[in-house]
PDB file of N, CA and C in Angstrom:
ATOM      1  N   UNK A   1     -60.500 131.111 -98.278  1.00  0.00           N
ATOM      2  CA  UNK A   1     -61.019 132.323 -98.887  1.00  0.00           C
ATOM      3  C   UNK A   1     -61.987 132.984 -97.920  1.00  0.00           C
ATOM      4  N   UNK A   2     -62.123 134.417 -98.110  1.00  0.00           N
ATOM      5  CA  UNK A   2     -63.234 135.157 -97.239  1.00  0.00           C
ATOM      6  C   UNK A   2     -64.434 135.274 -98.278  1.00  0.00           C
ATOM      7  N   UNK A   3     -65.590 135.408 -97.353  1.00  0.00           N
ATOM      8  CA  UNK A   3     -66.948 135.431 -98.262  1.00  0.00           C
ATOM      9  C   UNK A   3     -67.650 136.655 -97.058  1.00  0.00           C
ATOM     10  N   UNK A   4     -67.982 138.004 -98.072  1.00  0.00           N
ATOM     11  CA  UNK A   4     -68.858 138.453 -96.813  1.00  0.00           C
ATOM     12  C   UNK A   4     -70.153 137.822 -97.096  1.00  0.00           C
ATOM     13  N   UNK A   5     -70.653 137.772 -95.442  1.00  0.00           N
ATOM     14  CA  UNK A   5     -72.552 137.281 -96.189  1.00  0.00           C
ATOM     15  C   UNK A   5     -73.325 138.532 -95.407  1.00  0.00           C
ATOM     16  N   UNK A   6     -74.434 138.862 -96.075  1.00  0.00           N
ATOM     17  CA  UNK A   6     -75.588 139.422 -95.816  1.00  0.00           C
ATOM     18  C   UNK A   6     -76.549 138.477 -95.381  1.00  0.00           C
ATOM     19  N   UNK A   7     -77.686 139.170 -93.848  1.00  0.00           N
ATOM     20  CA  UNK A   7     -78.766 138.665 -94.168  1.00  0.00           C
ATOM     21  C   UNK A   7     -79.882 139.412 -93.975  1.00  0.00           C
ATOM     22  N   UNK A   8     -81.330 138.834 -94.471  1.00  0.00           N
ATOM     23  CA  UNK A   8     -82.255 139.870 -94.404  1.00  0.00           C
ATOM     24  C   UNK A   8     -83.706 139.456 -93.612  1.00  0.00           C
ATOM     25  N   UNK A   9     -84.126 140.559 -92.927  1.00  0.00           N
ATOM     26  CA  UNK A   9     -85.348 140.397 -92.400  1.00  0.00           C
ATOM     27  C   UNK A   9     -85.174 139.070 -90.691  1.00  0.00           C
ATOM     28  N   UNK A  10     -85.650 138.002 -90.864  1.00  0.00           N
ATOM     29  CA  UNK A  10     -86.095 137.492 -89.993  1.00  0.00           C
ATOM     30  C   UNK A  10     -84.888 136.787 -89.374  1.00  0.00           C
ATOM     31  N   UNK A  11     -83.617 136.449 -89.921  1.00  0.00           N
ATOM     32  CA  UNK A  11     -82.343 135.716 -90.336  1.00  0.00           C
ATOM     33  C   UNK A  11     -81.559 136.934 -89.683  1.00  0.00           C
ATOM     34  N   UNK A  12     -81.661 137.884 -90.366  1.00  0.00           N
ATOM     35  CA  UNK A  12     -81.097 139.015 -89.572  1.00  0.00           C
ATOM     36  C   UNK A  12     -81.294 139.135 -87.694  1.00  0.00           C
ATOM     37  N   UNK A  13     -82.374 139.130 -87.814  1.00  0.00           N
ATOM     38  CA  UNK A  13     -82.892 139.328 -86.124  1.00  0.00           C
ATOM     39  C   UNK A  13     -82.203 138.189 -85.815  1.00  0.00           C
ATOM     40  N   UNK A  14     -82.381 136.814 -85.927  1.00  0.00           N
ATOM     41  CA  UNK A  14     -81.592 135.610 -85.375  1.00  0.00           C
ATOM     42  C   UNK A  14     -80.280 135.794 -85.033  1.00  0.00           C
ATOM     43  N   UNK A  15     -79.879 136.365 -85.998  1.00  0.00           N
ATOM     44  CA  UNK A  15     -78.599 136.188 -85.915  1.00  0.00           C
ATOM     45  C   UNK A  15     -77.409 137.573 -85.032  1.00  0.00           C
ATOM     46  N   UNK A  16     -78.582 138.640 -85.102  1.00  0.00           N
ATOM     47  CA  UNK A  16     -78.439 139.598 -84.448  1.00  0.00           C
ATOM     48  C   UNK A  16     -77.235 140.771 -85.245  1.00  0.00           C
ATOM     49  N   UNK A  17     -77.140 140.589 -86.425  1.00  0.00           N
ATOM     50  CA  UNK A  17     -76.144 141.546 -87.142  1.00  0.00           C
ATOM     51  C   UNK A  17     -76.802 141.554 -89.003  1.00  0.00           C
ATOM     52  N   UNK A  18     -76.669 142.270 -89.353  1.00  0.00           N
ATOM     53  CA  UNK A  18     -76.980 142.440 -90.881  1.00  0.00           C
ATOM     54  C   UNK A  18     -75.889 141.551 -91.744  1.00  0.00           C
ATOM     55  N   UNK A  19     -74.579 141.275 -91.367  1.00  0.00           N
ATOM     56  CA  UNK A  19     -73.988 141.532 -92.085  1.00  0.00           C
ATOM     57  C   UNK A  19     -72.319 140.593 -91.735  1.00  0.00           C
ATOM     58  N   UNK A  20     -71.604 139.890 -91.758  1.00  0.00           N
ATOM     59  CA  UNK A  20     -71.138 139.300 -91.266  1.00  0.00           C
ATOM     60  C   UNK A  20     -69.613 138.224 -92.616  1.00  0.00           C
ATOM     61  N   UNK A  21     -68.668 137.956 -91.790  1.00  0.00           N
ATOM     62  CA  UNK A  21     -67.412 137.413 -92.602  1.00  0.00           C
ATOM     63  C   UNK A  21     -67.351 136.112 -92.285  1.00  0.00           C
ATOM     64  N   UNK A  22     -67.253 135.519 -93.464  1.00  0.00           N
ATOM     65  CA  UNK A  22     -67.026 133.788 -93.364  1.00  0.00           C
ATOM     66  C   UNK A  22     -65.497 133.399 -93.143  1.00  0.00           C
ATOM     67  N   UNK A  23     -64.711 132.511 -93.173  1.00  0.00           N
ATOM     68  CA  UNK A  23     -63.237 132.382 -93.652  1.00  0.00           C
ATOM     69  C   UNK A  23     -63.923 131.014 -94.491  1.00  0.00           C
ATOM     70  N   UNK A  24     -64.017 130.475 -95.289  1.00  0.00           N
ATOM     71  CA  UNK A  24     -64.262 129.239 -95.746  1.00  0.00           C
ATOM     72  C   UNK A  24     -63.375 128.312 -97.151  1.00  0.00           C
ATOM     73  N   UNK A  25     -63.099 127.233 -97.264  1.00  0.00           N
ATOM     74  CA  UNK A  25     -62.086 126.240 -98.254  1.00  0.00           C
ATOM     75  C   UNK A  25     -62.567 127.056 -99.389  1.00  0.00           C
ATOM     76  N   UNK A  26     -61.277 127.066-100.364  1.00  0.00           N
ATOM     77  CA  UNK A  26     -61.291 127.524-101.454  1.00  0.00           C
ATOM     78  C   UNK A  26     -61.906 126.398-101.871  1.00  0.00           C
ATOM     79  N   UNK A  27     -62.708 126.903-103.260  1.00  0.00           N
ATOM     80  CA  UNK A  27     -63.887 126.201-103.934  1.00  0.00           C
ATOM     81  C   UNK A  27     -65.230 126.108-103.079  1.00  0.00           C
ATOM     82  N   UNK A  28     -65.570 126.717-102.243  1.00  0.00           N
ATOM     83  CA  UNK A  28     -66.736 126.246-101.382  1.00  0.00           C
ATOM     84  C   UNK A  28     -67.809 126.515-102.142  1.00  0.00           C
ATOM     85  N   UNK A  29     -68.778 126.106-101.433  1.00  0.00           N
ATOM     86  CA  UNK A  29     -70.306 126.674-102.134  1.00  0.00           C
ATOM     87  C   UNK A  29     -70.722 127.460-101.982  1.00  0.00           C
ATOM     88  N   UNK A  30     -72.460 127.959-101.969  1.00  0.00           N
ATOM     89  CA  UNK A  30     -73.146 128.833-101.375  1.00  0.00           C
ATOM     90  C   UNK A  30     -73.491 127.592-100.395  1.00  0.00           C
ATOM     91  N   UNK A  31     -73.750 126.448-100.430  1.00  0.00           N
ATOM     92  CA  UNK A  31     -74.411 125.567 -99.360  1.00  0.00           C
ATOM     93  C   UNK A  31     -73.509 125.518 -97.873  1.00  0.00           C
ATOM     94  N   UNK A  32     -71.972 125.403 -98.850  1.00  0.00           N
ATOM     95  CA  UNK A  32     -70.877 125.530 -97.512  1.00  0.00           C
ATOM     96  C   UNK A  32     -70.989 126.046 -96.520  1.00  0.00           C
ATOM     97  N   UNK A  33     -71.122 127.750 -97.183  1.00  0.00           N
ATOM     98  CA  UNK A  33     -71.511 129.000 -96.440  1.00  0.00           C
ATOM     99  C   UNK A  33     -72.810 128.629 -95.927  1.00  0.00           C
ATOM    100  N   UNK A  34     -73.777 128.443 -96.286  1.00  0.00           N
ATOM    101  CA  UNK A  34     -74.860 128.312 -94.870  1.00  0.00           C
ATOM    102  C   UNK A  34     -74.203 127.553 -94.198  1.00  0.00           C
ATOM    103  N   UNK A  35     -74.137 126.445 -94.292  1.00  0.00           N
ATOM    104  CA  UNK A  35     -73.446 125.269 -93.393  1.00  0.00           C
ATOM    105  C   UNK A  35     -72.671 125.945 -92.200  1.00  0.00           C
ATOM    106  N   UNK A  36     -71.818 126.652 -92.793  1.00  0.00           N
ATOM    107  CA  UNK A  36     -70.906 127.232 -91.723  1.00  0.00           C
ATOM    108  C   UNK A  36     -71.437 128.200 -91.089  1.00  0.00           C
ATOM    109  N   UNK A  37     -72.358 128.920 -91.676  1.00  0.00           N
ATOM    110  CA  UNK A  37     -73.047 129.958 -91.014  1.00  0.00           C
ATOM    111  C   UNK A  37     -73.731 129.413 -89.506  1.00  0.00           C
ATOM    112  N   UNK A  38     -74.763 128.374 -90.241  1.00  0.00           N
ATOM    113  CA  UNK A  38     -75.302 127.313 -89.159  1.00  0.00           C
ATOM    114  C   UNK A  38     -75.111 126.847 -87.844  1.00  0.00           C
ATOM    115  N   UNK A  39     -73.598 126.326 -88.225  1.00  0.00           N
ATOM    116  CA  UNK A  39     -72.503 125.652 -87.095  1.00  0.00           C
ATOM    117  C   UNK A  39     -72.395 126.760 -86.104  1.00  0.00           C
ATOM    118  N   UNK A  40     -72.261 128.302 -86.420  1.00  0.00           N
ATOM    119  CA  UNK A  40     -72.597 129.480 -85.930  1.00  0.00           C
ATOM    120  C   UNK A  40     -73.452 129.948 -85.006  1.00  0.00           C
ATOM    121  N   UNK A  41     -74.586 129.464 -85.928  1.00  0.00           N
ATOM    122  CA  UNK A  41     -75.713 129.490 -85.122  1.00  0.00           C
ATOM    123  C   UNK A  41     -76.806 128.779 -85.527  1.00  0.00           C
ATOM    124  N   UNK A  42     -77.147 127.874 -85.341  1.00  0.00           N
ATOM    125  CA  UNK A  42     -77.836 126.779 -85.064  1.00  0.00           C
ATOM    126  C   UNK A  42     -79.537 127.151 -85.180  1.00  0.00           C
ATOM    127  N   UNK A  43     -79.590 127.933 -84.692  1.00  0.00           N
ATOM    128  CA  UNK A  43     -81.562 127.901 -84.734  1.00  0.00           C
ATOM    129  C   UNK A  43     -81.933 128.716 -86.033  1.00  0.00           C
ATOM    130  N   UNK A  44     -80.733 129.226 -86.827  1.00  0.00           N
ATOM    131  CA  UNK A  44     -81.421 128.744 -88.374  1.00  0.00           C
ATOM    132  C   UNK A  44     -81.359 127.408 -89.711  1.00  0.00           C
ATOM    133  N   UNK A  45     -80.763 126.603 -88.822  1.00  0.00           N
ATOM    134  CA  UNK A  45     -81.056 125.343 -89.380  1.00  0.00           C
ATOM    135  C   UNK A  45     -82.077 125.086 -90.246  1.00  0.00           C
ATOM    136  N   UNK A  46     -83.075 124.949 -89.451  1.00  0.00           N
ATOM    137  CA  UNK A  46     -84.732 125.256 -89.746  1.00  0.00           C
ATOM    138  C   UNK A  46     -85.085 125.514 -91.188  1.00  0.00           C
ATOM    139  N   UNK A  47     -84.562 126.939 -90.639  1.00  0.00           N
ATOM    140  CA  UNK A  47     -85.326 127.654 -92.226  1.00  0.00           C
ATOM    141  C   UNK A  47     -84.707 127.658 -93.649  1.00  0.00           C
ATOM    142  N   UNK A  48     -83.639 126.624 -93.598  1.00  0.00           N
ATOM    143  CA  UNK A  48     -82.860 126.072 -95.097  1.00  0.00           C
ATOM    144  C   UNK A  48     -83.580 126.178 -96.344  1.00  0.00           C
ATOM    145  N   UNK A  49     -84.950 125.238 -96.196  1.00  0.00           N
ATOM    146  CA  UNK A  49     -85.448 125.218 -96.943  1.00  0.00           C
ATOM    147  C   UNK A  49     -86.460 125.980 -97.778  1.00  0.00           C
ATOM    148  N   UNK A  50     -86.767 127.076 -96.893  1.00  0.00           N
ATOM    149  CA  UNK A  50     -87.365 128.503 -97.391  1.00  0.00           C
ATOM    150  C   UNK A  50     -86.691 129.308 -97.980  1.00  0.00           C
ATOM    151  N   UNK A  51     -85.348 129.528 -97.986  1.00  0.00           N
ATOM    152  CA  UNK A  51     -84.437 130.054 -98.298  1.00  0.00           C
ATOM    153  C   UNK A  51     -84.291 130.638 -99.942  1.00  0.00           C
ATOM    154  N   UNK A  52     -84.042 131.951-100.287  1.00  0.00           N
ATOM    155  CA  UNK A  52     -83.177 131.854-101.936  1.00  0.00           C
ATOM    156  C   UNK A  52     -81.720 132.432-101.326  1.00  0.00           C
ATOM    157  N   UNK A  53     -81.021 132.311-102.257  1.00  0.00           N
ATOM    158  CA  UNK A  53     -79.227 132.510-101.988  1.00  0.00           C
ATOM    159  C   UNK A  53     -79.285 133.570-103.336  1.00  0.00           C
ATOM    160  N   UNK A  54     -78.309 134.918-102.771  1.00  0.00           N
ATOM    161  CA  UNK A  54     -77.428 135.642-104.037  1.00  0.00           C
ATOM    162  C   UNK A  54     -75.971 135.415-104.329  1.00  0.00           C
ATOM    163  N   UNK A  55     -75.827 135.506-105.051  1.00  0.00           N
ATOM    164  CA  UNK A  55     -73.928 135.887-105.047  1.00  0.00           C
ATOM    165  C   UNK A  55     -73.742 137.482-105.861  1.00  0.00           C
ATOM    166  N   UNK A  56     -73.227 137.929-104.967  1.00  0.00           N
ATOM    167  CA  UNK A  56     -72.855 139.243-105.801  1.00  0.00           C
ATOM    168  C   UNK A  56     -73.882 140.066-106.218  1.00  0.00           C
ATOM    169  N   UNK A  57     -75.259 139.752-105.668  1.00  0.00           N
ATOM    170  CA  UNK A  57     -76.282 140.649-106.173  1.00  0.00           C
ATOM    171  C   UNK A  57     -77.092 140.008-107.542  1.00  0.00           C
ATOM    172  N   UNK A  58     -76.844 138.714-107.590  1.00  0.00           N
ATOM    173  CA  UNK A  58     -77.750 138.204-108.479  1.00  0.00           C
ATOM    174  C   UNK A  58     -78.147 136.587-107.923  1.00  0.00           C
ATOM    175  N   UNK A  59     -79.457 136.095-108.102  1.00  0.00           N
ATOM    176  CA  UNK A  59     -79.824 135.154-107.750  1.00  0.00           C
ATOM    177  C   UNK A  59     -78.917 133.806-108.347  1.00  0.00           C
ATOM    178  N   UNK A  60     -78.721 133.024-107.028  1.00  0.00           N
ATOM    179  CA  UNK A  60     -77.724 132.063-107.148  1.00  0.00           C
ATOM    180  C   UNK A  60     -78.313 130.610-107.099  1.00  0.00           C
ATOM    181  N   UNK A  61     -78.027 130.008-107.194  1.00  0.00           N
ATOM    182  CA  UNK A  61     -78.354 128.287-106.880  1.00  0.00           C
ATOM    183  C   UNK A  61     -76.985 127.869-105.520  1.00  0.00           C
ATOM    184  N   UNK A  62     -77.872 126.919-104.742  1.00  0.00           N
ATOM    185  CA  UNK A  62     -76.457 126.481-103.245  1.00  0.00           C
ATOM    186  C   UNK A  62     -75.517 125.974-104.109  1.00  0.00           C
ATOM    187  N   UNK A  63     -75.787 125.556-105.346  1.00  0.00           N
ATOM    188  CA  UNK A  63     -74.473 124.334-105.442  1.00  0.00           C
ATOM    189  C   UNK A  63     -73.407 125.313-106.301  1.00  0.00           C
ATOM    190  N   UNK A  64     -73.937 126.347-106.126  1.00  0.00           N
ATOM    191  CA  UNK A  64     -72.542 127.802-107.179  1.00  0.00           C
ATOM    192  C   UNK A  64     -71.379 127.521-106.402  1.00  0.00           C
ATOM    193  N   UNK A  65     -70.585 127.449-106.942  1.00  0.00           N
ATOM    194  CA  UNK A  65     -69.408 127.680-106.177  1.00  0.00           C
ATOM    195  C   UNK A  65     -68.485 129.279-106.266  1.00  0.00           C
ATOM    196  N   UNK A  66     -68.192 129.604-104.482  1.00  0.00           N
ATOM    197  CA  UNK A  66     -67.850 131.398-104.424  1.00  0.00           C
ATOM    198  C   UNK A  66     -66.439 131.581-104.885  1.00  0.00           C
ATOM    199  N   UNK A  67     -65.940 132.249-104.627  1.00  0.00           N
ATOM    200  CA  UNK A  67     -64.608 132.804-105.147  1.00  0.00           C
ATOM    201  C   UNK A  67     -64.326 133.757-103.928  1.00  0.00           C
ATOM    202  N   UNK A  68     -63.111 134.079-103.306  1.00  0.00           N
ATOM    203  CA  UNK A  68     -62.414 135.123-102.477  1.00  0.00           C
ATOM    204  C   UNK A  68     -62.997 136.455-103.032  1.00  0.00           C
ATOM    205  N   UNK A  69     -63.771 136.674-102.337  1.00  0.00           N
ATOM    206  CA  UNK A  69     -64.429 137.954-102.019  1.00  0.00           C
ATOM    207  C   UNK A  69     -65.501 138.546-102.097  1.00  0.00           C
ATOM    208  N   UNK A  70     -66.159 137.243-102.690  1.00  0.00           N
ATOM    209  CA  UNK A  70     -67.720 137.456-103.024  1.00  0.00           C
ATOM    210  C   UNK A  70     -68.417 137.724-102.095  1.00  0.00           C
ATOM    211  N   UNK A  71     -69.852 138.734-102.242  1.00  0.00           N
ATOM    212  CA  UNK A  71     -70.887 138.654-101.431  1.00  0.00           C
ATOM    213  C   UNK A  71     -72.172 137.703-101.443  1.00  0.00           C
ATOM    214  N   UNK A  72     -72.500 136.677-100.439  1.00  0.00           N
ATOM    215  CA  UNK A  72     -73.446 135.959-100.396  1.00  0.00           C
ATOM    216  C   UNK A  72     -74.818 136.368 -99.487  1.00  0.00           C
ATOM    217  N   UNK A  73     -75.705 136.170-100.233  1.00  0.00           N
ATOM    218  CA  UNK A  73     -76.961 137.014 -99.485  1.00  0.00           C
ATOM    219  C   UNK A  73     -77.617 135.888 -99.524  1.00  0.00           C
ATOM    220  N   UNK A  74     -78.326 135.890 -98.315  1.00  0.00           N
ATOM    221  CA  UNK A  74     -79.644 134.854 -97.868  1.00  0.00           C
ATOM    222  C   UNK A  74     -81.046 136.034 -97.366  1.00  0.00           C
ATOM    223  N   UNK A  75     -82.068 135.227 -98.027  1.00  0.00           N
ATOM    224  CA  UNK A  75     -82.794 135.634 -98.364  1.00  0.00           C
ATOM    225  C   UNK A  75     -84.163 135.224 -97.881  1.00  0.00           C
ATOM    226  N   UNK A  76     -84.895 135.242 -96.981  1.00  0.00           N
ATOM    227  CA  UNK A  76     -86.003 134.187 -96.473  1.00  0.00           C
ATOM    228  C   UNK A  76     -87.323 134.844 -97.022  1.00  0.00           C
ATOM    229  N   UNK A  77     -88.141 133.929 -97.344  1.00  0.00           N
ATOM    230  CA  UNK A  77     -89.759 134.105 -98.045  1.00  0.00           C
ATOM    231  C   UNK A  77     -90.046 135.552 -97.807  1.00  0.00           C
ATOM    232  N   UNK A  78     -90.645 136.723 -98.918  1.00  0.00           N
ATOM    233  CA  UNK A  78     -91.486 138.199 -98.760  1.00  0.00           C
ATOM    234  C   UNK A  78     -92.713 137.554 -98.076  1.00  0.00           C
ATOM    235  N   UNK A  79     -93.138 138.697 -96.905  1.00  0.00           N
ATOM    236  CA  UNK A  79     -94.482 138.532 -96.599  1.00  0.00           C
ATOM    237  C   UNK A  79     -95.049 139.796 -97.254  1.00  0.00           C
ATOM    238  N   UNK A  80     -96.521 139.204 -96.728  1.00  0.00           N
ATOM    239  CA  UNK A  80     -97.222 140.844 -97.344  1.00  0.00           C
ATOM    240  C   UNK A  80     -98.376 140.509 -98.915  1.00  0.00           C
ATOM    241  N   UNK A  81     -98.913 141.416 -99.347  1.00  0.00           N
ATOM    242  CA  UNK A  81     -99.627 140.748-100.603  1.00  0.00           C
ATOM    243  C   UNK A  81    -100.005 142.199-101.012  1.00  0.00           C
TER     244      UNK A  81
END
């Protein structure tokens, strides 16, 4: 299945694009998708655990599982106060 993913702010700069296509196993996760994102590129490993995940524009949990065509958004900590 394809998954587009979004990313934002600091994840973005890393990775050097906003915006980007997975190919990943039917049934995958949102965790998959980082995973594979990762394997990608590597020096956001790191920041896993700061992380929130969307699917489709609503806040997700990693262990959701996507569907062919969903959008997955990663999301790293707001700064600012």
């Amino acid at each position: 299945m394809q998954v587009r993913v979004r990313l934002f702010a600091s994840l973005r700069e890393c990775v050097g694009r906003e915006r980007l296509e997975l190919e990943l196993p039917d049934g995958s996760s949102v965790e998959e998708a980082w995973r594979s994102l990762t394997s990608r590129h590597p020096a956001l490993e790191a920041r896993r655990a700061s992380l929130a995940a969307a699917v489709n524009r609503t806040y997700a949990a990693f262990d959701k599982a996507l569907e062919d065509g969903d959008e997955v958004a990663f999301i790293p900590p707001g700064r600012g106060g």
